[in-house]
C-alpha atoms as a PDB file:
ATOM      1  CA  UNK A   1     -26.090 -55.691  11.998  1.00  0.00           C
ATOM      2  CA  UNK A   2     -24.599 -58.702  10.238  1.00  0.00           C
ATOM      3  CA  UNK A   3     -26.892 -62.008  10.731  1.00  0.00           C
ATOM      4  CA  UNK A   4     -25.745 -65.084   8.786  1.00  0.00           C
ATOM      5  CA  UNK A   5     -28.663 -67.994   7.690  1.00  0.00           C
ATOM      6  CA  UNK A   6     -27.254 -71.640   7.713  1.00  0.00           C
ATOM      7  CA  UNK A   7     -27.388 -73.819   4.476  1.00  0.00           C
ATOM      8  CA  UNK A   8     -30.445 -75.711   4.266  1.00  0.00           C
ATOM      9  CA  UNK A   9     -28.161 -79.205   4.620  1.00  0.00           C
ATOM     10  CA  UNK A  10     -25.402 -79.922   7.129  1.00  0.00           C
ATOM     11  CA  UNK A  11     -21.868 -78.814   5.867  1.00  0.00           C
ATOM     12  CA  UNK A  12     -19.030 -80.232   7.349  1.00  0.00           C
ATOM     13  CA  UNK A  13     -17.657 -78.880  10.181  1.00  0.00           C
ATOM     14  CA  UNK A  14     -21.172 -76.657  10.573  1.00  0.00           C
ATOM     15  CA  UNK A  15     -21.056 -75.820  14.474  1.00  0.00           C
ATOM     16  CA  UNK A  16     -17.131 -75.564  14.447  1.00  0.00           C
ATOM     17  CA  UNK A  17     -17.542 -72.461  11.999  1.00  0.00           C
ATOM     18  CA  UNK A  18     -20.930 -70.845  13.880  1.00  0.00           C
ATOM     19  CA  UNK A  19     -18.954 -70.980  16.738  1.00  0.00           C
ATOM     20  CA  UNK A  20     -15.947 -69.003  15.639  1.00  0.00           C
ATOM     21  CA  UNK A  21     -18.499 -66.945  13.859  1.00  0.00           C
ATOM     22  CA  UNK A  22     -19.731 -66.068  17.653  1.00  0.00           C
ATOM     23  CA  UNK A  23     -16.413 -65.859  18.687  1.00  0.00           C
ATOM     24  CA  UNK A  24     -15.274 -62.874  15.738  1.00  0.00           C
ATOM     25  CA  UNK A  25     -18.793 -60.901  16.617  1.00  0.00           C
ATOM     26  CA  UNK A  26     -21.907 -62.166  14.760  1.00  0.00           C
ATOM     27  CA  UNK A  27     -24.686 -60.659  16.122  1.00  0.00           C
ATOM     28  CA  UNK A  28     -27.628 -63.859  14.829  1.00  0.00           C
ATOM     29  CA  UNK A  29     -27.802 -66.778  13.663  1.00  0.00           C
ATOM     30  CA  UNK A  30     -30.632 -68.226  11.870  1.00  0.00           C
ATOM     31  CA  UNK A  31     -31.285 -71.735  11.631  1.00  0.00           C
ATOM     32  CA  UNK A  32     -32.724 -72.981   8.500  1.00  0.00           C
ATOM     33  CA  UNK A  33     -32.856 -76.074   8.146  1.00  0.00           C
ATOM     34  CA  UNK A  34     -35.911 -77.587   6.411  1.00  0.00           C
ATOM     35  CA  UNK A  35     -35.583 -80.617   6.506  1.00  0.00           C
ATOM     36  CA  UNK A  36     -33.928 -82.183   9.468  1.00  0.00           C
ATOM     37  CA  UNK A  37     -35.908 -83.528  12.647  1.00  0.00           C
ATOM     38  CA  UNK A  38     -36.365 -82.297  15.822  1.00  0.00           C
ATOM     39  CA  UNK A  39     -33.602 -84.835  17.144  1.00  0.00           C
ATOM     40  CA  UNK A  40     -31.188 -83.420  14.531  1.00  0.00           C
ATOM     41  CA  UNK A  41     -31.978 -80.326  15.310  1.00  0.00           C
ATOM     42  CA  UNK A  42     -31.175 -81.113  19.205  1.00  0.00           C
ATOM     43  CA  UNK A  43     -28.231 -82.424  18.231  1.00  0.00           C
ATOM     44  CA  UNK A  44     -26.957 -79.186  16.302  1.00  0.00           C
ATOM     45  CA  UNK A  45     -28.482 -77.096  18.988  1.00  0.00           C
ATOM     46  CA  UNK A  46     -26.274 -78.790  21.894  1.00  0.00           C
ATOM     47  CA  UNK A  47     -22.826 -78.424  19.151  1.00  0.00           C
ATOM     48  CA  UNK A  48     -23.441 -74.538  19.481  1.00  0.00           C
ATOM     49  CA  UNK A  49     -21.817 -73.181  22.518  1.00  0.00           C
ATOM     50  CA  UNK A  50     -24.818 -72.648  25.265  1.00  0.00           C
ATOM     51  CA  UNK A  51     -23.398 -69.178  25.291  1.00  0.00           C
ATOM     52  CA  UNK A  52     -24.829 -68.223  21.681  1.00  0.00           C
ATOM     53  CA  UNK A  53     -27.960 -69.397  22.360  1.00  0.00           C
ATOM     54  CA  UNK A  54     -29.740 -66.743  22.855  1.00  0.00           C
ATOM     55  CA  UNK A  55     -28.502 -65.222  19.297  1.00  0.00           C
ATOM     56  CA  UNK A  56     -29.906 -67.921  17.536  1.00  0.00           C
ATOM     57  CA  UNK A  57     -33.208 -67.671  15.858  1.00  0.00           C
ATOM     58  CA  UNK A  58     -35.124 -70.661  14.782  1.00  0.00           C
ATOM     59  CA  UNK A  59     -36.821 -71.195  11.459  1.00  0.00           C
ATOM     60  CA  UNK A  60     -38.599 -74.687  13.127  1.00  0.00           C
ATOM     61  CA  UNK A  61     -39.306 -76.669  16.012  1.00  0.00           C
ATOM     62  CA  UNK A  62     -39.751 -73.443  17.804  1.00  0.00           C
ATOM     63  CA  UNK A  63     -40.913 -75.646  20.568  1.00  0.00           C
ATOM     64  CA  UNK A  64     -36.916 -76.166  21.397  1.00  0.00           C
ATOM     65  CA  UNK A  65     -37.092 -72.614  22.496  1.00  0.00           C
ATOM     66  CA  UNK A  66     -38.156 -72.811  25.824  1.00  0.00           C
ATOM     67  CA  UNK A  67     -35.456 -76.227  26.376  1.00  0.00           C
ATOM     68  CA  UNK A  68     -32.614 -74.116  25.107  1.00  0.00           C
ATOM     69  CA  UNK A  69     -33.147 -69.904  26.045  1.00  0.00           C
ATOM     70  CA  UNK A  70     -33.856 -69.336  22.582  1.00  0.00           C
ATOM     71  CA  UNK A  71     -36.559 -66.441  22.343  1.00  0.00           C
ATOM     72  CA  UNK A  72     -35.731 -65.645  18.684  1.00  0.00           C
ATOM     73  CA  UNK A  73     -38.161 -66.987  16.098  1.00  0.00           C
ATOM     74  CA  UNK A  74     -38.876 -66.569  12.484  1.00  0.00           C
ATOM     75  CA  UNK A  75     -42.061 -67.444  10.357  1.00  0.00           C
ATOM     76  CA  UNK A  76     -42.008 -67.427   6.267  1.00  0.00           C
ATOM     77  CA  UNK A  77     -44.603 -65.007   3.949  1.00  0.00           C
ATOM     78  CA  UNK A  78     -46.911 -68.227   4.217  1.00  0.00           C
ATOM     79  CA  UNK A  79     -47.148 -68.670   8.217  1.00  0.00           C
ATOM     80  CA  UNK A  80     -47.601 -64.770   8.231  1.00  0.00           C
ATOM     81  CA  UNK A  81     -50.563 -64.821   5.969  1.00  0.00           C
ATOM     82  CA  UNK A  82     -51.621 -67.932   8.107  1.00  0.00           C
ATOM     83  CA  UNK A  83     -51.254 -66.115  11.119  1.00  0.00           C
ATOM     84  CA  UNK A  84     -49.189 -69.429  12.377  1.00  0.00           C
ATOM     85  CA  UNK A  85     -46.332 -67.006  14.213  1.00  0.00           C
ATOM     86  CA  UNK A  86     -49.125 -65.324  16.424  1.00  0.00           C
ATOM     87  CA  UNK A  87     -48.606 -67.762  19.750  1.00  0.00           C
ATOM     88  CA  UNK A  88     -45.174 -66.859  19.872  1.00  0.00           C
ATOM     89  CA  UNK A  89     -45.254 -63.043  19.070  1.00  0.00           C
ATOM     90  CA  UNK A  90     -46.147 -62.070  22.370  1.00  0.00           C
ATOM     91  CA  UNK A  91     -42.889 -63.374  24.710  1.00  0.00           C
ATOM     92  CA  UNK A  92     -40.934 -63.288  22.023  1.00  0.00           C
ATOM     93  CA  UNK A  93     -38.753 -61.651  18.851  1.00  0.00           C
ATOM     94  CA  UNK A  94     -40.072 -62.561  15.979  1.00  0.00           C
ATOM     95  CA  UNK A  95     -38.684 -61.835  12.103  1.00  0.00           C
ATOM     96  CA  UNK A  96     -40.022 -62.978   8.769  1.00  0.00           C
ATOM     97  CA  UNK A  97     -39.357 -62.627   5.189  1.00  0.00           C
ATOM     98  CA  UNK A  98     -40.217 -60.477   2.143  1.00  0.00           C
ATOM     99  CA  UNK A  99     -39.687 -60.342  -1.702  1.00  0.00           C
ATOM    100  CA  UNK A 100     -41.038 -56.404  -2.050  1.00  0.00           C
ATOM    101  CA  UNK A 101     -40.954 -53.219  -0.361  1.00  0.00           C
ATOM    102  CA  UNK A 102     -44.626 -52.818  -0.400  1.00  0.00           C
ATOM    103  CA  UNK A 103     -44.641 -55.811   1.531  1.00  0.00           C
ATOM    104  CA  UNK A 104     -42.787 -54.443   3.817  1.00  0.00           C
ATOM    105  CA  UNK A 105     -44.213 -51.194   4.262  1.00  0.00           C
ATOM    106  CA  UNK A 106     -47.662 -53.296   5.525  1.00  0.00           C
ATOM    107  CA  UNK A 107     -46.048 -54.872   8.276  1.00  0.00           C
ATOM    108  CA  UNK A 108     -47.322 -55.299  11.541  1.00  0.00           C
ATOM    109  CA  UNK A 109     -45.149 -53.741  14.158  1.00  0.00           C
ATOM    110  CA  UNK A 110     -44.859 -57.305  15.894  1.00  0.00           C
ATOM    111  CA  UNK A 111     -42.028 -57.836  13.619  1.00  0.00           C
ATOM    112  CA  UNK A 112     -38.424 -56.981  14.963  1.00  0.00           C
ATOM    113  CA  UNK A 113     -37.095 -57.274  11.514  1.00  0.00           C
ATOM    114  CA  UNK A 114     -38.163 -58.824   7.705  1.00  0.00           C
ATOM    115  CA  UNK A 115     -35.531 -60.225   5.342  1.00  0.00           C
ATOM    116  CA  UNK A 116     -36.052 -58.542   1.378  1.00  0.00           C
ATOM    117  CA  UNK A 117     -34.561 -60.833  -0.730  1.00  0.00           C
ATOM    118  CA  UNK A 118     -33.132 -61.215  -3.494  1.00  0.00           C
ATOM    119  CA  UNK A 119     -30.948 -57.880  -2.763  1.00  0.00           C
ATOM    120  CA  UNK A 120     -28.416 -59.292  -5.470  1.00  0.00           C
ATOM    121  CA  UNK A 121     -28.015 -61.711  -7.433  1.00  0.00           C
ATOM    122  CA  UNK A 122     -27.916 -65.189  -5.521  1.00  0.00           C
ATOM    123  CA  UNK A 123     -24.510 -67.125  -4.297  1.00  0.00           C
ATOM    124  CA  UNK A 124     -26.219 -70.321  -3.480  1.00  0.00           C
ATOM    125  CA  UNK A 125     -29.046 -70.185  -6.107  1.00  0.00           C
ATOM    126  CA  UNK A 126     -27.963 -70.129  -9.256  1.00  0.00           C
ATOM    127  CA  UNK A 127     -29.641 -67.945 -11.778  1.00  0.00           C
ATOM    128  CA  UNK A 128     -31.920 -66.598  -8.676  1.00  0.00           C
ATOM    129  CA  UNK A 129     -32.421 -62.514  -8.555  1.00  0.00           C
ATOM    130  CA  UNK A 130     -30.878 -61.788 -12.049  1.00  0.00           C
ATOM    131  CA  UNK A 131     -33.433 -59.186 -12.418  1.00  0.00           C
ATOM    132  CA  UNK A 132     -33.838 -57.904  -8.815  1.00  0.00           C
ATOM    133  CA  UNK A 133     -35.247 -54.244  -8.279  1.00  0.00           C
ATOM    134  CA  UNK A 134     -35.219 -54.933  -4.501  1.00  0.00           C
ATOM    135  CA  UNK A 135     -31.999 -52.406  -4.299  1.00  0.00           C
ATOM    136  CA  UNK A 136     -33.595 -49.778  -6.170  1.00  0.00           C
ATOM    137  CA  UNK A 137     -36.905 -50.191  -4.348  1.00  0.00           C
ATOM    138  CA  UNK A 138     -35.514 -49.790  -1.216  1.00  0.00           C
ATOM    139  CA  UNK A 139     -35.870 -45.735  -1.403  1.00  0.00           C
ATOM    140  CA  UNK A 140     -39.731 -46.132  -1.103  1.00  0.00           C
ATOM    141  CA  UNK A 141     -39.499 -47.536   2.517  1.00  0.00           C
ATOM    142  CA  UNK A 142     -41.804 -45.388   5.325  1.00  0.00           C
ATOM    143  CA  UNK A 143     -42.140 -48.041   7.721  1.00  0.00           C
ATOM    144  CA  UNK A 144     -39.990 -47.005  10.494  1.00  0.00           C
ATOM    145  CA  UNK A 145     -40.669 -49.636  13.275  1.00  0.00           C
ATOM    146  CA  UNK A 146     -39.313 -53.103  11.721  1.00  0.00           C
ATOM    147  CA  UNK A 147     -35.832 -53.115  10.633  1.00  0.00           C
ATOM    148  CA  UNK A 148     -34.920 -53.849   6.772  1.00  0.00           C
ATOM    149  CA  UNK A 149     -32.581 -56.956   6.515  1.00  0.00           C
ATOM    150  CA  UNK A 150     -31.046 -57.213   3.063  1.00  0.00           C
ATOM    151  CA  UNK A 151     -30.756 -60.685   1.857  1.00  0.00           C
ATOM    152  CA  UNK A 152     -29.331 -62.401  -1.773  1.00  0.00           C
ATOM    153  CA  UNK A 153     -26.049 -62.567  -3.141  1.00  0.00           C
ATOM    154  CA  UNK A 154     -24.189 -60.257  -0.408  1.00  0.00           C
ATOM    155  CA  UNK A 155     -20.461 -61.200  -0.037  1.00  0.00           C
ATOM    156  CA  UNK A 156     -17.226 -58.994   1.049  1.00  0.00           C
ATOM    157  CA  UNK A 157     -17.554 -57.097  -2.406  1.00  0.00           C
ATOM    158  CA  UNK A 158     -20.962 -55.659  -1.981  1.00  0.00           C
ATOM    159  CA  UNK A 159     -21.780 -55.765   1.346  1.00  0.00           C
ATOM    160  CA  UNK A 160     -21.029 -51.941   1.620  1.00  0.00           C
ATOM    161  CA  UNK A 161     -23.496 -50.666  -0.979  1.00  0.00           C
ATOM    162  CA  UNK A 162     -25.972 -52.986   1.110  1.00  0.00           C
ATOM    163  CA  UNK A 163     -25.921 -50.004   3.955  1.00  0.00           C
ATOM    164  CA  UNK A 164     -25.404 -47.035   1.626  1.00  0.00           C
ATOM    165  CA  UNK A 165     -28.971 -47.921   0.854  1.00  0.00           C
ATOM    166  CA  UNK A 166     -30.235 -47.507   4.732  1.00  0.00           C
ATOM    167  CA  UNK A 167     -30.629 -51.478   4.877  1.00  0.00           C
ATOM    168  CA  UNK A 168     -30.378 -51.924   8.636  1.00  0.00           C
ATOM    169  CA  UNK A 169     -28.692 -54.959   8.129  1.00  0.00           C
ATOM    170  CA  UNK A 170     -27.537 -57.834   5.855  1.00  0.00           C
ATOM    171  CA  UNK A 171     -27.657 -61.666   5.877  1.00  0.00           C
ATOM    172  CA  UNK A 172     -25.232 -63.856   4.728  1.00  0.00           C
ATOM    173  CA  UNK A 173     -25.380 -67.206   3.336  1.00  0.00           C
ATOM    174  CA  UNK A 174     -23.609 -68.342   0.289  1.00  0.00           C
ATOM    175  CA  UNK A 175     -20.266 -65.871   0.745  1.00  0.00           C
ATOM    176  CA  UNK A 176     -20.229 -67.498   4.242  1.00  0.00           C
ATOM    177  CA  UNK A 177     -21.503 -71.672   3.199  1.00  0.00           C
ATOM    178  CA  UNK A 178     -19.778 -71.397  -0.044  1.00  0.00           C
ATOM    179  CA  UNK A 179     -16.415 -70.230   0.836  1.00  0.00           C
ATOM    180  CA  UNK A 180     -13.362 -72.318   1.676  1.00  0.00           C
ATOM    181  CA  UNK A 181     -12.668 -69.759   4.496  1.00  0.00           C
ATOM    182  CA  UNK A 182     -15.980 -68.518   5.791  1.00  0.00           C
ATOM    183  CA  UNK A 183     -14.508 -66.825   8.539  1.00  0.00           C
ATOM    184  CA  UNK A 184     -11.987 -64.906   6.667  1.00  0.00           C
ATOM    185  CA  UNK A 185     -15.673 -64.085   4.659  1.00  0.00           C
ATOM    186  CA  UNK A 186     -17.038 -62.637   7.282  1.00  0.00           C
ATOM    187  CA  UNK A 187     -14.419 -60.783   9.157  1.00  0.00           C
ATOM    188  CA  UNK A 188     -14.244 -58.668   5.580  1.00  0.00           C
ATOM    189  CA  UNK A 189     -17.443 -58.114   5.830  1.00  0.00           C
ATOM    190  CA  UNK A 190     -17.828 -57.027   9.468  1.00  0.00           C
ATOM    191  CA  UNK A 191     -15.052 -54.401   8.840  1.00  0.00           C
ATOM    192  CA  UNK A 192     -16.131 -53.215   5.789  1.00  0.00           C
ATOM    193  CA  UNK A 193     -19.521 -52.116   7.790  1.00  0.00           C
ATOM    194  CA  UNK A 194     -17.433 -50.506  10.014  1.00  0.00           C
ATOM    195  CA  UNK A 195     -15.274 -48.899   8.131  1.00  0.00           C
END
């Protein structure tokens, strides 16, 4: 499985490129965007194509769900703890993040799949997951029912080692936001996971 995350601000031509993404096979799309209101985030809602909607999973304003067939939601380490995702674990998918494999390994079984990040060094953050042992850690996973989304510095180049570990998936976001041809990006890295 090959998700991609949205940059946290609008790039140009945003819902052009997640639609073509669609188009060449992506299975999700998460939208993370921070910062923008729930009127922005209508607007870039209505730019995807209706069809895609139920592949996208949002990060806020999970309210829009209901308005747009999106059933896909996900909650950071902080509304976990909170307990802030429970409402809309029961009708719904719901994902969420990690930084650790014993993390992980606690989960609740609620939880389609968790992000570990930083798998490799970061794209988009600078400096972030220099001295990542997330890779390595990896071989102490025994929680079987919520998939294991690799996350952090995953491009065309790497993507492959990202499965030899038994990841069950990877996330892109700075090989795909970064690139002057982000679908070019991604087709590389959709074939090398099925090559």
């Amino acid at each position: 499985m090959i998700l991609v995350i949205t940059p946290e601000l609008m790039v140009p031509n945003e819902t052009d490129v997640i639609n073509q993404l669609f188009k060449e096979g992506l299975d999700l799309l998460h939208i993370r965007k921070p910062w923008i209101n729930r009127d922005e985030m209508i607007e870039l809602i209505s730019q995807i194509d209706e069809a895609f909607h139920s592949q996208l999973v949002l990060h806020t304003h999970y309210d829009l769900g209901k308005e747009y067939n999106i059933s896909r939601f996900h909650f950071r380490e902080i509304d976990r703890k909170e307990e802030t995702y429970k409402p809309f674990a029961e009708e719904n998918t719901i994902s969420t993040s990690v930084h650790d494999i014993t993390t992980y390994n606690t989960l609740d079984k609620e939880w389609e799949y968790a992000f570990i990040s930083p798998f490799f060094p970061s794209i988009s953050k600078k400096g972030y997951g220099l001295d990542s042992t997330i890779k390595d850690e990896i071989k102490h996973r025994n929680h079987p029912d919520v998939k294991l989304i690799a996350l952090g510095g995953i491009d065309q180049d790497n993507v492959q080692e990202v499965f030899k570990t038994e990841a069950d998936g990877a996330a892109l976001l700075g090989a795909i936001w970064e690139s002057e041809e982000p679908l070019k990006v991604f087709k590389k890295c959709r074939n090398a996971l099925m090559s």
